[in-house]
N, C-alpha and C. Protein backbone atom coordinates (compact mmCIF):
# COMPACT_ATOMS: atom_id res chain seq x y z
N UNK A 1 -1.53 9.40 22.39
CA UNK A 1 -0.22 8.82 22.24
C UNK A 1 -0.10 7.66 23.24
N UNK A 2 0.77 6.54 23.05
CA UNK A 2 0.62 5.34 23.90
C UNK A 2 2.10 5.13 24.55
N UNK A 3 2.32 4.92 25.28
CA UNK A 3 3.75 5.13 26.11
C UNK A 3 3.88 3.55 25.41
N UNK A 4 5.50 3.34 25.52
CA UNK A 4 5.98 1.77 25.20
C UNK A 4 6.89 1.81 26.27
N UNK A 5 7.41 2.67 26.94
CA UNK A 5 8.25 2.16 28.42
C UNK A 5 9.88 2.04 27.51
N UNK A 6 9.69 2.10 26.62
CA UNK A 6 11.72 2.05 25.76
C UNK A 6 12.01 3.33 25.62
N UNK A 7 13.37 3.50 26.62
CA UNK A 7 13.45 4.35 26.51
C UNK A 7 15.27 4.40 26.12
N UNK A 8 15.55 5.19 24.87
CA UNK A 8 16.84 5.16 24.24
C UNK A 8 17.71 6.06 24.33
N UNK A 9 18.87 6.08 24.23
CA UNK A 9 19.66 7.52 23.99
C UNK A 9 19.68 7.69 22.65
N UNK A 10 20.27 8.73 22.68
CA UNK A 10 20.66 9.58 21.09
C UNK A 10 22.85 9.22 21.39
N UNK A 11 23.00 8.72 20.02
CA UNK A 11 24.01 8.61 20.02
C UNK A 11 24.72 10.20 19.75
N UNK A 12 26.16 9.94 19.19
CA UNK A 12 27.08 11.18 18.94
C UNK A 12 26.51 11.40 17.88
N UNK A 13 26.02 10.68 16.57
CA UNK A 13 25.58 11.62 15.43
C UNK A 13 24.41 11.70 15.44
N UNK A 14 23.21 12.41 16.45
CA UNK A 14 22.00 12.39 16.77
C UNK A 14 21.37 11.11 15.96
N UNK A 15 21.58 9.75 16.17
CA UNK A 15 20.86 8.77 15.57
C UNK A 15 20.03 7.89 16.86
N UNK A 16 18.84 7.37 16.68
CA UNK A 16 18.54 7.07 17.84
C UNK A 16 17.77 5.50 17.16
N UNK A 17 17.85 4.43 17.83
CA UNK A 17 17.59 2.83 17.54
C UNK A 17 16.23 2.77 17.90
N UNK A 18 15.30 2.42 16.74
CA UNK A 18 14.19 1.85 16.93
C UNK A 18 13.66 0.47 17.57
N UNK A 19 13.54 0.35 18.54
CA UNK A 19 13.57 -1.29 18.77
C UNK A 19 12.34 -2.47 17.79
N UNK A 20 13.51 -3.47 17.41
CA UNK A 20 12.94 -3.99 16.76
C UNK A 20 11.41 -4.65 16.76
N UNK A 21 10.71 -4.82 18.01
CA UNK A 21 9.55 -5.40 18.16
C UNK A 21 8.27 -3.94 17.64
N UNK A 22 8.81 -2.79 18.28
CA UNK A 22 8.10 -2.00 17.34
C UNK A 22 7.97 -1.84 15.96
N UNK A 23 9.01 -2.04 15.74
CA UNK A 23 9.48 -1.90 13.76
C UNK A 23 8.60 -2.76 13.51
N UNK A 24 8.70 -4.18 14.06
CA UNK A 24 7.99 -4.89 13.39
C UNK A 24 6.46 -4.70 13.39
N UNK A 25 5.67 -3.90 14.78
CA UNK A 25 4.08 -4.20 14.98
C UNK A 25 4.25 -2.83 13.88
N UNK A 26 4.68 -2.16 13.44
CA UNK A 26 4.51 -0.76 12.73
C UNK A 26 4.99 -1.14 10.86
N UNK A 27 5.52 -2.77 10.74
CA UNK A 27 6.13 -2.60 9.52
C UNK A 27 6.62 -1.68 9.33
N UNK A 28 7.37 -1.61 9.98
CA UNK A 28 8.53 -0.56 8.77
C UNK A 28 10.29 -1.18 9.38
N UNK A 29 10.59 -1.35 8.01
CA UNK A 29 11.10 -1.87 7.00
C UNK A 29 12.87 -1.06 6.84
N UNK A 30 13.57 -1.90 6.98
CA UNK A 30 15.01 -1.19 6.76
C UNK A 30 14.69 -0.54 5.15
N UNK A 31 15.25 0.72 5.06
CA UNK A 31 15.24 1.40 3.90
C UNK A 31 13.63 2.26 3.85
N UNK A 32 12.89 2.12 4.88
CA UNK A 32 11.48 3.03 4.98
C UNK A 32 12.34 4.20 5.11
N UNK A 33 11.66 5.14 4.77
CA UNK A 33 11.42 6.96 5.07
C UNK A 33 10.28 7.08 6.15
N UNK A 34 11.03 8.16 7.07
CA UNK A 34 10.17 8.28 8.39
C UNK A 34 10.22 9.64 8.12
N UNK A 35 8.54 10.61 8.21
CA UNK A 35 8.42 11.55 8.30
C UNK A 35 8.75 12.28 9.91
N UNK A 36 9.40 13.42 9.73
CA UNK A 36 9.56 13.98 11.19
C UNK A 36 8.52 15.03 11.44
N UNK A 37 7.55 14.87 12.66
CA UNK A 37 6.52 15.94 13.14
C UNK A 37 7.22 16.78 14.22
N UNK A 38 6.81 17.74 15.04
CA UNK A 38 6.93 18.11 16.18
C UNK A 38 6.00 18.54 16.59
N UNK A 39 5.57 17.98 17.84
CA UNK A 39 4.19 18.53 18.39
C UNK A 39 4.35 19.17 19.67
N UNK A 40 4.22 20.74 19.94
CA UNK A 40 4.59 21.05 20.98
C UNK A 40 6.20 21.27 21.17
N UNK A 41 6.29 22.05 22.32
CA UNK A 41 8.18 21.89 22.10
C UNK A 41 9.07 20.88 22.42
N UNK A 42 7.95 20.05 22.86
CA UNK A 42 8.68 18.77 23.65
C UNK A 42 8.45 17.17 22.99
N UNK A 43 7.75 17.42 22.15
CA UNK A 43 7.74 15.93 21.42
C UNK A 43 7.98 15.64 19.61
N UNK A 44 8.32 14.68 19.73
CA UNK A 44 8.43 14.60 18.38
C UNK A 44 7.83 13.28 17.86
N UNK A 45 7.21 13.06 16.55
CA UNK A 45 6.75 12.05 16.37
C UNK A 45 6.81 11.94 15.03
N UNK A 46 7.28 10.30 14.92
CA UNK A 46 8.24 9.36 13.31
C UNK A 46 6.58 9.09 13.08
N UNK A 47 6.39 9.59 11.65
CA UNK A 47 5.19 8.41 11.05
C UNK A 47 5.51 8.06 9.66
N UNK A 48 5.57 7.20 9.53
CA UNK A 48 6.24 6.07 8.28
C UNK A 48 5.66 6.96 6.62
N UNK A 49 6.33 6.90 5.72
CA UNK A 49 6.37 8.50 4.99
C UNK A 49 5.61 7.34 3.81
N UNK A 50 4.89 7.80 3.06
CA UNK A 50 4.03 7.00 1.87
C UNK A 50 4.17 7.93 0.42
N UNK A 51 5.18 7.41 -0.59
CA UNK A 51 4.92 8.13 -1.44
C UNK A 51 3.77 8.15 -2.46
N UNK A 52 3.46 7.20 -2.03
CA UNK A 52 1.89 6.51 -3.04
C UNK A 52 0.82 7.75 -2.30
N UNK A 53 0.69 7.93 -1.13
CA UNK A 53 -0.37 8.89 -0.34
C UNK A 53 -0.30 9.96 -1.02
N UNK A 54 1.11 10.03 -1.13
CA UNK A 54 1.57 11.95 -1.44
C UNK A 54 1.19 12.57 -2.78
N UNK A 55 0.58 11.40 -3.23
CA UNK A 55 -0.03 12.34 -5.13
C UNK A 55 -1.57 10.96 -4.98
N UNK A 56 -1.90 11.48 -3.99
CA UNK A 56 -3.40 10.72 -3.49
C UNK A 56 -4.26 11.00 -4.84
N UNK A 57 -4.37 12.36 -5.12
CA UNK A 57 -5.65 12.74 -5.55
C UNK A 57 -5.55 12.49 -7.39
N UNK A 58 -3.93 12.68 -7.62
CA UNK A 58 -3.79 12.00 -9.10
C UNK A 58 -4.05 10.69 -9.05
N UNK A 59 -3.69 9.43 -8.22
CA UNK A 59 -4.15 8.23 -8.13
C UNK A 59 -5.47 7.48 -8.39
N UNK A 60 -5.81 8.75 -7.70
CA UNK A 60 -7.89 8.64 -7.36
C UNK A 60 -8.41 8.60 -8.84
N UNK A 61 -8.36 9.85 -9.91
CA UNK A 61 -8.34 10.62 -10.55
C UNK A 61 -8.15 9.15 -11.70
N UNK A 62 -6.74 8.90 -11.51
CA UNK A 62 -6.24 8.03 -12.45
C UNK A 62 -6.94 6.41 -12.27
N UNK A 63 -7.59 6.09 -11.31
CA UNK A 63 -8.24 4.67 -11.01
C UNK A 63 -9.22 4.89 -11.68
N UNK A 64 -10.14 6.50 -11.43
CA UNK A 64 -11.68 6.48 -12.00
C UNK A 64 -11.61 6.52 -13.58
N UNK A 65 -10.26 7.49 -14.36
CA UNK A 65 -10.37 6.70 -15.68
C UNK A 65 -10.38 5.61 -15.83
N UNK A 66 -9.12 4.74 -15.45
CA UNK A 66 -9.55 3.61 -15.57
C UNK A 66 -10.86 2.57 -15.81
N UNK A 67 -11.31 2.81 -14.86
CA UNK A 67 -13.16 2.09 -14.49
C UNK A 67 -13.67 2.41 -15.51
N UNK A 68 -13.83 3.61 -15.93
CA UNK A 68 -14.54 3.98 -16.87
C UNK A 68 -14.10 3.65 -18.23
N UNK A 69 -13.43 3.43 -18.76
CA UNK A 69 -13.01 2.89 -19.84
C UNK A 69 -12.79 0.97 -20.15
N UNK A 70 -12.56 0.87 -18.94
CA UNK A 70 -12.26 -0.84 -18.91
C UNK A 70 -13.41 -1.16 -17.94
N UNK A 71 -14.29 -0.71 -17.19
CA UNK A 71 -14.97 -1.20 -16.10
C UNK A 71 -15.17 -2.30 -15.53
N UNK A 72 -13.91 -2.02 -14.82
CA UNK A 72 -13.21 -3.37 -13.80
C UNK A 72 -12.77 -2.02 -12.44
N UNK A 73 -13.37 -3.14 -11.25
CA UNK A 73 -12.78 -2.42 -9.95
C UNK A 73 -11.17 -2.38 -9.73
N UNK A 74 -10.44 -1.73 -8.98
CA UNK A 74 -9.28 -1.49 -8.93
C UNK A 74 -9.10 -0.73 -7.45
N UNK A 75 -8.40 -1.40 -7.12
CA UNK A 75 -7.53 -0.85 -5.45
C UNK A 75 -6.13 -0.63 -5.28
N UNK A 76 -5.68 0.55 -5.03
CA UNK A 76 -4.48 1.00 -5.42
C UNK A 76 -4.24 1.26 -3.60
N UNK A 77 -2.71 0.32 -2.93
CA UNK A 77 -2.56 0.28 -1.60
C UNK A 77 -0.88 1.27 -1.73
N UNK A 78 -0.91 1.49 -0.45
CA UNK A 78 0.54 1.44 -0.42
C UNK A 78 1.29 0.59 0.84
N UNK A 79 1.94 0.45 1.13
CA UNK A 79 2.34 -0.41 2.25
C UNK A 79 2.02 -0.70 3.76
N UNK A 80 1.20 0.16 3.93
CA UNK A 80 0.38 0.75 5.06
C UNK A 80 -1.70 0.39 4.80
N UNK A 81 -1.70 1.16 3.51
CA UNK A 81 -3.17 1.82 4.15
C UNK A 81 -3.80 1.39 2.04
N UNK A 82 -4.90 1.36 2.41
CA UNK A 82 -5.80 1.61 1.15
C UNK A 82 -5.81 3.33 0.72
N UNK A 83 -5.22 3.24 -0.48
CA UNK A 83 -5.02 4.23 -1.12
C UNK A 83 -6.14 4.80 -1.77
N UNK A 84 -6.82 4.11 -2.78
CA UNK A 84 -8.05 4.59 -3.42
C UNK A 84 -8.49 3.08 -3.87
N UNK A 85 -9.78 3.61 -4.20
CA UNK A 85 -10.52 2.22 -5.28
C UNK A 85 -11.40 3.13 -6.11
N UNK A 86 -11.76 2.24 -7.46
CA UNK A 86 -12.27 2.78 -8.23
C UNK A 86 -14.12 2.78 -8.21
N UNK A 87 -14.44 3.53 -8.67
CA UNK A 87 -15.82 4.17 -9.08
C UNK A 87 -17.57 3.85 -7.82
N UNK A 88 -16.41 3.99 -7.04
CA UNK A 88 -17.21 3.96 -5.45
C UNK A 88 -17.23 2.65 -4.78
N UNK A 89 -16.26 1.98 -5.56
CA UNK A 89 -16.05 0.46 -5.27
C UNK A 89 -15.59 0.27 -3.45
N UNK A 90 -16.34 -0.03 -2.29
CA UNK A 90 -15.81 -0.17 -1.26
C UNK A 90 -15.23 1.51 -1.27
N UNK A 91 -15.67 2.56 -1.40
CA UNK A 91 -14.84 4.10 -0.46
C UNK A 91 -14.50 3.80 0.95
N UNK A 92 -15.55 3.19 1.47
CA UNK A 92 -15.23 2.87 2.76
C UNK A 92 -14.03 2.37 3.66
N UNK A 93 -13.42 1.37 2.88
CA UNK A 93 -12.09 1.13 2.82
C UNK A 93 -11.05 1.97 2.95
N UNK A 94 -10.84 3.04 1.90
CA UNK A 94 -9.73 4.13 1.82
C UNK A 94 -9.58 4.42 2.69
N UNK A 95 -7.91 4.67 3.22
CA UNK A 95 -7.61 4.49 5.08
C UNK A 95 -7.56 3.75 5.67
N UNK A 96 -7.91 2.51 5.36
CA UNK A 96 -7.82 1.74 6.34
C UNK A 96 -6.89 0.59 6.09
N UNK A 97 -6.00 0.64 7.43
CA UNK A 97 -4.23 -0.99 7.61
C UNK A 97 -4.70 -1.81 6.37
N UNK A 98 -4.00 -2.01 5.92
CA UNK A 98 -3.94 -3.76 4.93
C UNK A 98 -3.78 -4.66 5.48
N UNK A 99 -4.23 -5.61 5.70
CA UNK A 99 -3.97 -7.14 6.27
C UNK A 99 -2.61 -7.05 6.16
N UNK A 100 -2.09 -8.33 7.47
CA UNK A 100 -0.92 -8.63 6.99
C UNK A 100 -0.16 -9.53 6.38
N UNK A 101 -1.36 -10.30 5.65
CA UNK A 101 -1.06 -11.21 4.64
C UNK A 101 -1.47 -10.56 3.35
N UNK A 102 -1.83 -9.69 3.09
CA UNK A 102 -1.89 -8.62 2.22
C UNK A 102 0.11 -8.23 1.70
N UNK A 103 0.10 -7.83 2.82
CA UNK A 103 1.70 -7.16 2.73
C UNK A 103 2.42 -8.36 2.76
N UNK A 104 2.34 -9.61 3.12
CA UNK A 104 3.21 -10.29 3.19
C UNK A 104 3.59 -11.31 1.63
N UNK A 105 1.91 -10.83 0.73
CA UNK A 105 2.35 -11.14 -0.76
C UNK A 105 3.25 -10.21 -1.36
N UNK A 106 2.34 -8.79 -0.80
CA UNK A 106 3.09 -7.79 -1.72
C UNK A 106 4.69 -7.43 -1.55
N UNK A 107 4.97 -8.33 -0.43
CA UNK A 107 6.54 -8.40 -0.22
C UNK A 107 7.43 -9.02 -1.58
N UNK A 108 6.43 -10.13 -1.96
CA UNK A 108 7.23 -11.10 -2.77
C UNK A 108 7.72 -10.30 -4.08
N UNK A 109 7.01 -9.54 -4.70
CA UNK A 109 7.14 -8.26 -5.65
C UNK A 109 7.20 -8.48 -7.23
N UNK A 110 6.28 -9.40 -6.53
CA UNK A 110 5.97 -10.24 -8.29
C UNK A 110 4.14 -10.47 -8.42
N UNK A 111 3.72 -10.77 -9.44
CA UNK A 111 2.33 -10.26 -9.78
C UNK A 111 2.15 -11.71 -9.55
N UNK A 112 0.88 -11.85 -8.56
CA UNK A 112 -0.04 -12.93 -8.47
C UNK A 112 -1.38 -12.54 -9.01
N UNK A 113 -2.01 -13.76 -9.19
CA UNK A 113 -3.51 -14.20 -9.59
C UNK A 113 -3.84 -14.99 -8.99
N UNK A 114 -5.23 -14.88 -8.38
CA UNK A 114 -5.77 -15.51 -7.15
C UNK A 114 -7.12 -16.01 -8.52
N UNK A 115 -8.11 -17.12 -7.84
CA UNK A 115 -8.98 -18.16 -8.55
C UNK A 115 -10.09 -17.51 -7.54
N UNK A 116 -10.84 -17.45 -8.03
CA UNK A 116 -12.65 -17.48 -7.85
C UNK A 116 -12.68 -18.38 -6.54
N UNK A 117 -13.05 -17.80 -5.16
CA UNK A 117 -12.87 -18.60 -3.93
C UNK A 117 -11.48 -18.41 -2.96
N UNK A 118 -10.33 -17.86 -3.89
CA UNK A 118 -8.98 -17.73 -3.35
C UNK A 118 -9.02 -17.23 -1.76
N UNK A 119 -9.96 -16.13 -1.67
CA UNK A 119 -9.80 -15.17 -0.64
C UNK A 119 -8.65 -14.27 -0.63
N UNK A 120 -8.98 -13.24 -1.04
CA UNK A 120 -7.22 -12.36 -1.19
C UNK A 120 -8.19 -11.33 0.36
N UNK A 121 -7.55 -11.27 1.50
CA UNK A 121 -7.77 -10.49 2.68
C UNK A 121 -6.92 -8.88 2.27
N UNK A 122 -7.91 -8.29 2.24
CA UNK A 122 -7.22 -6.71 1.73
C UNK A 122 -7.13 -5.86 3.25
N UNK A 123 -8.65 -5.87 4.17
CA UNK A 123 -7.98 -5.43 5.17
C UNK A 123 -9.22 -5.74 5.96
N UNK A 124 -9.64 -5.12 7.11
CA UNK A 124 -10.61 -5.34 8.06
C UNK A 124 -11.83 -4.90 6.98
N UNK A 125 -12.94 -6.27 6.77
CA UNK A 125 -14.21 -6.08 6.73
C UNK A 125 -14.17 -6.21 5.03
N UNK A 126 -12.91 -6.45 4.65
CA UNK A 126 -12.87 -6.85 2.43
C UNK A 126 -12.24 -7.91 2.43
N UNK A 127 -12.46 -9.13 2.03
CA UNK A 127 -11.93 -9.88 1.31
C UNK A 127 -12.53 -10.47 0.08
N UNK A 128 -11.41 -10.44 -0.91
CA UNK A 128 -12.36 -10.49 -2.59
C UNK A 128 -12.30 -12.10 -2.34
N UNK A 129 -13.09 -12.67 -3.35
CA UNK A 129 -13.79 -14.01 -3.21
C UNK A 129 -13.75 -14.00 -4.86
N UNK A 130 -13.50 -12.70 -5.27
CA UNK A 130 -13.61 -12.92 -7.23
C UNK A 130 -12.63 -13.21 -7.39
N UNK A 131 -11.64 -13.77 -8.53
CA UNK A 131 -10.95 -13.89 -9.26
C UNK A 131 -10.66 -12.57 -9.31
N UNK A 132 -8.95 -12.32 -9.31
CA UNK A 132 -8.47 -10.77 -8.95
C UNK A 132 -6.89 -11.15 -8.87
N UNK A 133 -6.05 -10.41 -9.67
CA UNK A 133 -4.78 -9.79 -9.69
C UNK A 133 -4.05 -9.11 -8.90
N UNK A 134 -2.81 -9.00 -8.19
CA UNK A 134 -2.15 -8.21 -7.27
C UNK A 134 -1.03 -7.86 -8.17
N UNK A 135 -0.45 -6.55 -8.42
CA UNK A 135 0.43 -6.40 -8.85
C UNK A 135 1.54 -5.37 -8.32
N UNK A 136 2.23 -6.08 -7.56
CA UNK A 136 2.80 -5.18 -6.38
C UNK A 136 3.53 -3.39 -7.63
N UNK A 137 3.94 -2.08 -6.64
CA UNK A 137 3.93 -0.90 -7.26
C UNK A 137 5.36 -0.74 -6.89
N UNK A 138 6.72 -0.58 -7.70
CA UNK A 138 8.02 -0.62 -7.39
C UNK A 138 8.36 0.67 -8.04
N UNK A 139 9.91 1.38 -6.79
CA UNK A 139 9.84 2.52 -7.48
C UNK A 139 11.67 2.56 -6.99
N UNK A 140 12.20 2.41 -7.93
CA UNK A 140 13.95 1.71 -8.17
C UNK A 140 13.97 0.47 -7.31
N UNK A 141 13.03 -0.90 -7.53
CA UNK A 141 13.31 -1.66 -7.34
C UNK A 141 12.94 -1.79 -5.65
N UNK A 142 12.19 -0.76 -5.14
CA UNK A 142 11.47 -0.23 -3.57
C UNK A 142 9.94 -1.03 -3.65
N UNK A 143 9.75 -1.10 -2.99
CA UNK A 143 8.22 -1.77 -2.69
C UNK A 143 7.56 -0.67 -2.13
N UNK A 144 6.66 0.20 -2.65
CA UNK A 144 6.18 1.28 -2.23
C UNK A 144 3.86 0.75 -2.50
N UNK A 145 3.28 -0.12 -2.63
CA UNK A 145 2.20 -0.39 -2.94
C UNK A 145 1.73 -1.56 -3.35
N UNK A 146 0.44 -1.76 -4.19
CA UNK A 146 -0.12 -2.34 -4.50
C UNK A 146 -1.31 -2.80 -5.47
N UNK A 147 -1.37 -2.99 -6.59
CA UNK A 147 -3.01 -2.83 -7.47
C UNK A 147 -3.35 -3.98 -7.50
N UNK A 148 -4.76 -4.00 -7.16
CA UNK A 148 -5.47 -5.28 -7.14
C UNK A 148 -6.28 -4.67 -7.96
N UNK A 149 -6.80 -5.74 -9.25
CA UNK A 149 -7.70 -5.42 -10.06
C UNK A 149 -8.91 -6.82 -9.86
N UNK A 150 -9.67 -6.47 -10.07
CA UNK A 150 -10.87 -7.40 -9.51
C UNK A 150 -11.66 -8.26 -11.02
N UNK A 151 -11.65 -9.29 -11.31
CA UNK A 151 -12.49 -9.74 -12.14
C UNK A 151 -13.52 -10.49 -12.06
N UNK A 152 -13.61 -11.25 -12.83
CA UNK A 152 -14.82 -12.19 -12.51
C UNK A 152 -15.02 -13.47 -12.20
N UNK A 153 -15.24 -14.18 -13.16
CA UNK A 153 -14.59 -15.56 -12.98
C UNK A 153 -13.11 -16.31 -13.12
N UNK A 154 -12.44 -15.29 -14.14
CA UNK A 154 -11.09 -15.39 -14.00
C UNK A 154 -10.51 -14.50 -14.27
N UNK A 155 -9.34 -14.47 -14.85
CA UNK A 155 -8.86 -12.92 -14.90
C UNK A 155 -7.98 -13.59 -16.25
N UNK A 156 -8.33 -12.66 -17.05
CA UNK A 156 -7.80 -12.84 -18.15
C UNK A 156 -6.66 -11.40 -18.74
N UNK A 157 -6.04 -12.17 -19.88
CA UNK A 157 -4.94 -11.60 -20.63
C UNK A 157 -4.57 -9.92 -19.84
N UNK A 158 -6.15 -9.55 -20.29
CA UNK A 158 -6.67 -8.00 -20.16
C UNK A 158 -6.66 -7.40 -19.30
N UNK A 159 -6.67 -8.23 -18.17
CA UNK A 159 -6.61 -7.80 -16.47
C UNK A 159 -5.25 -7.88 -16.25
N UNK A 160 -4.90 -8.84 -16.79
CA UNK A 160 -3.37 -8.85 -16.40
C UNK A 160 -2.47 -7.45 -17.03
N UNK A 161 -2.60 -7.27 -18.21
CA UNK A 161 -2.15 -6.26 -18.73
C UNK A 161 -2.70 -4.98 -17.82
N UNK A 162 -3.39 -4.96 -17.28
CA UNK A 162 -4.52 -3.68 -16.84
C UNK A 162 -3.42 -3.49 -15.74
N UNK A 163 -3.21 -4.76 -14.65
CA UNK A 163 -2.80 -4.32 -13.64
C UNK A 163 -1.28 -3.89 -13.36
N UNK A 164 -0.35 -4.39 -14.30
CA UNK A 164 1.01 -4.41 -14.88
C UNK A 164 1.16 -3.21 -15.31
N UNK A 165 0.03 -2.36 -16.37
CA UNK A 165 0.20 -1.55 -16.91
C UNK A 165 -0.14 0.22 -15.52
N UNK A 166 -1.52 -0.63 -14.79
CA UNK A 166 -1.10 0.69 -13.96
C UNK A 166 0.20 0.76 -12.74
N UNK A 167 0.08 -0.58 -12.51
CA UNK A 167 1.61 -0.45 -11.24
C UNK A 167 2.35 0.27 -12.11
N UNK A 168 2.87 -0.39 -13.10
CA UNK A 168 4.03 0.58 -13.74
C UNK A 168 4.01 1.88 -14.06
N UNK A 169 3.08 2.23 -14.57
CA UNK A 169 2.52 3.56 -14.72
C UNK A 169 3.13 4.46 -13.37
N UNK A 170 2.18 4.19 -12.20
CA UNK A 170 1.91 4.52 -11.04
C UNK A 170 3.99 4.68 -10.47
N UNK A 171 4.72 3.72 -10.95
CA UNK A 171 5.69 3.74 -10.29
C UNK A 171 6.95 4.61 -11.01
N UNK A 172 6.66 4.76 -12.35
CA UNK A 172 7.33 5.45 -13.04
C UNK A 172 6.74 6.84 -13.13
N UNK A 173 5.91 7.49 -12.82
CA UNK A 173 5.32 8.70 -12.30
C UNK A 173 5.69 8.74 -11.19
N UNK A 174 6.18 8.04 -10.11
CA UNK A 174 6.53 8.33 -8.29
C UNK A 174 8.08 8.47 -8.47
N UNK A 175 8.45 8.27 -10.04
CA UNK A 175 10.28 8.00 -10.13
C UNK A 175 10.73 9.48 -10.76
N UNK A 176 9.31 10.18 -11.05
CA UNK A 176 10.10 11.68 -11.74
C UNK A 176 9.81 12.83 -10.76
C-alpha cells in the first residue's frame, strides 16, 4: 500500500472527498462505482468496480466465437485494464492499464477507424500498426469499455458491423 500524506475527515453523512489529483492519476470518473474491501480491522480499501471484468469469462468465451467464425482479432477493454482478446491474440496483455490515449478516445463514445500506420497505443508493449476499429461499450449511455477489432489493410463494411455489433451486444447483456 503507498501512503499519499491526504488526510480527510468523514463528514455527518459518512461521505469522505477524494482529492482530485488522485481521481485523476486513478481515472475515475464522477459517476464511477467504487468497490468497498476491508482488510484487517483497520483499513479499508476503494478499487474502481468494472462491470465488463465481472462476466470476464462470458466475454472471453464470447470473443473466441467470434474469431472463429469471422477470424479477425478482437480486444475487449474496460476502462481500466484489457479485458480479453481473441484466439491467443497477445494473452499477454489481459490485465494490463490501457494507455491513456487509449481512454482518452474511448471517452469520445463514438466508433473510430484508424488507417494502416495510425498507431492505436492499447497499452504497455501493443500498439496496432493494422488498420483496426474502436468501438467504445455503453451501458445507459455509461462508458463502461472498449472493442477494438483488428484488420488488415483496411477495415471494411464487415469489421465495422463486427465491432458495433459486439459493443452492443456486450452492453445490452451488462444492462439485464
Amino acid at each position: 500500500m503507498k501512503a499519499t500524506g491526504v488526510v480527510r475527515r468523514i463528514d455527518d453523512l459518512g461521505r469522505i472527498v477524494i482529492p482530485k489529483e488522485i481521481r485523476r492519476n486513478l481515472r475515475v470518473h464522477e459517476g464511477d462505482s467504487l468497490e468497498i474491501y476491508i482488510d484487517g480491522n483497520d483499513t479499508i480499501i476503494l478499487k474502481k468496480y468494472s462491470l465488463v471484468e465481472s462476466v470476464n469469462n462470458f466475454i472471453n468465451q464470447y470473443v473466441e466465437s467470434l474469431h472463429s467464425s469471422c477470424k479477425k482479432e478482437i480486444i475487449v477493454t474496460d476502462t481500466e485494464r484489457v479485458i480479453a482478446t481473441s484466439n491467443g491474440f497477445r494473452k499477454d496483455i489481459v490485465g494490463k492499464k490501457i494507455d491513456m490515449r487509449l481512454d482518452d478516445r474511448m471517452q469520445k463514445k463514438t466508433a473510430q477507424t484508424f488507417e494502416r500506420g495510425s498507431n492505436l497505443e492499447i497499452c504497455d508493449n501493443l500498439v496496432i500498426s493494422s488498420a483496426c476499429i474502436l468501438k467504445p461499450i455503453t451501458v445507459y449511455g455509461d462508458l463502461i469499455g472498449a472493442v477494438i477489432v483488428i484488420g488488415d489493410n483496411y477495415i471494411d463494411e464487415s469489421e465495422k458491423m463486427l465491432a458495433e455489433l459486439t459493443a452492443s451486444f456486450i452492453g445490452k447483456y451488462l444492462e439485464n
